[in-house]
C-alpha atoms as a PDB file:
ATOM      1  CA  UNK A   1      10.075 -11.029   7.989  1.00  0.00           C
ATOM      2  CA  UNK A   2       8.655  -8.777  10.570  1.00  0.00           C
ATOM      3  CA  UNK A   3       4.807  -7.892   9.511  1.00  0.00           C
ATOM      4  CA  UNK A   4       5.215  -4.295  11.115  1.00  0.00           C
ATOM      5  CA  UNK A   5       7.952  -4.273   7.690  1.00  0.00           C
ATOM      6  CA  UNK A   6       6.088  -5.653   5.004  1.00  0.00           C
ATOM      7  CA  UNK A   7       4.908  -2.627   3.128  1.00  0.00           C
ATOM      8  CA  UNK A   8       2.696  -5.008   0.414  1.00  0.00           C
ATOM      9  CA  UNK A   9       1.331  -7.627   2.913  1.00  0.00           C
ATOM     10  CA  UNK A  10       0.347  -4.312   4.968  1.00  0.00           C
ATOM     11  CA  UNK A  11      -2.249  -3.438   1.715  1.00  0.00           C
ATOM     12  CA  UNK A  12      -3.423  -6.706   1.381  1.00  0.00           C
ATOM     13  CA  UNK A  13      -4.737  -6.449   4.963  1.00  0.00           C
ATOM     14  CA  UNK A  14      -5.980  -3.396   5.204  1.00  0.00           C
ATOM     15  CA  UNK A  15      -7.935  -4.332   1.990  1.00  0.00           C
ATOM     16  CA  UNK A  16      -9.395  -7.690   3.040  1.00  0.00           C
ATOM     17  CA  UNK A  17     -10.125  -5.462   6.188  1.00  0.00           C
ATOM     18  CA  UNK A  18     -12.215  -2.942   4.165  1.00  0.00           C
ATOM     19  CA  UNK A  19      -9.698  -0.299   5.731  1.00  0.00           C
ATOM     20  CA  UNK A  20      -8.682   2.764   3.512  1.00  0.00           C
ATOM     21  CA  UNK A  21      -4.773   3.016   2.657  1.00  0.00           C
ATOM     22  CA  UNK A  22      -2.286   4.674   0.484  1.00  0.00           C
ATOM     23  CA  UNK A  23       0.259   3.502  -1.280  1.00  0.00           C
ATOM     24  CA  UNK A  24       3.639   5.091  -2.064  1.00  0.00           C
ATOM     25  CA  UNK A  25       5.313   4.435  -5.979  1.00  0.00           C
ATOM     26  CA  UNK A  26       8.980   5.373  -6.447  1.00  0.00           C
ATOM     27  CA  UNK A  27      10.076   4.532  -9.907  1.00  0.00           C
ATOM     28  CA  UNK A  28      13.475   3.667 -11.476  1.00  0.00           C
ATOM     29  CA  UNK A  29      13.589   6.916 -13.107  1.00  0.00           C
ATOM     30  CA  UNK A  30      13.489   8.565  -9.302  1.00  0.00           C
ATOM     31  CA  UNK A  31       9.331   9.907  -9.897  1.00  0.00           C
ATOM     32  CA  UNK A  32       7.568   8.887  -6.641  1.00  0.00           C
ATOM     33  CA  UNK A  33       3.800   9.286  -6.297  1.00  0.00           C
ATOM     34  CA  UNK A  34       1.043   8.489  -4.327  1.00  0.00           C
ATOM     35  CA  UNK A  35      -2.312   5.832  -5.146  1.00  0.00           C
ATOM     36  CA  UNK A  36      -5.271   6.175  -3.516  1.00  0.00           C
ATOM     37  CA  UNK A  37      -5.454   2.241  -3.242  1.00  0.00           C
ATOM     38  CA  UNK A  38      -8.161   0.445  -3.882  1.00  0.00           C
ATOM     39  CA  UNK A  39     -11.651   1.643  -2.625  1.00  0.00           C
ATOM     40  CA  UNK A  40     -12.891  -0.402   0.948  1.00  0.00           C
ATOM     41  CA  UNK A  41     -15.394  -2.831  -0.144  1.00  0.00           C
END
């Protein structure tokens, strides 16, 4: 898998790198919202 494409590995990262990211939710039932992720340590 290309890591430019991995959406979840891309969080991970950017966590362990104390960066600040976003993450996009779209649910079965078609509702789509967005996190604030998890605060940079």
């Amino acid at each position: 898998m290309n890591l430019k494409k991995d959406a979840y590995g891309q969080e991970i990262l950017a966590y362990l790198a104390g960066k600040e990211f976003s993450e996009v939710v779209e649910r079965d039932d078609g509702f789509i919202g967005l996190s604030g992720g998890a605060p940079a340590s």
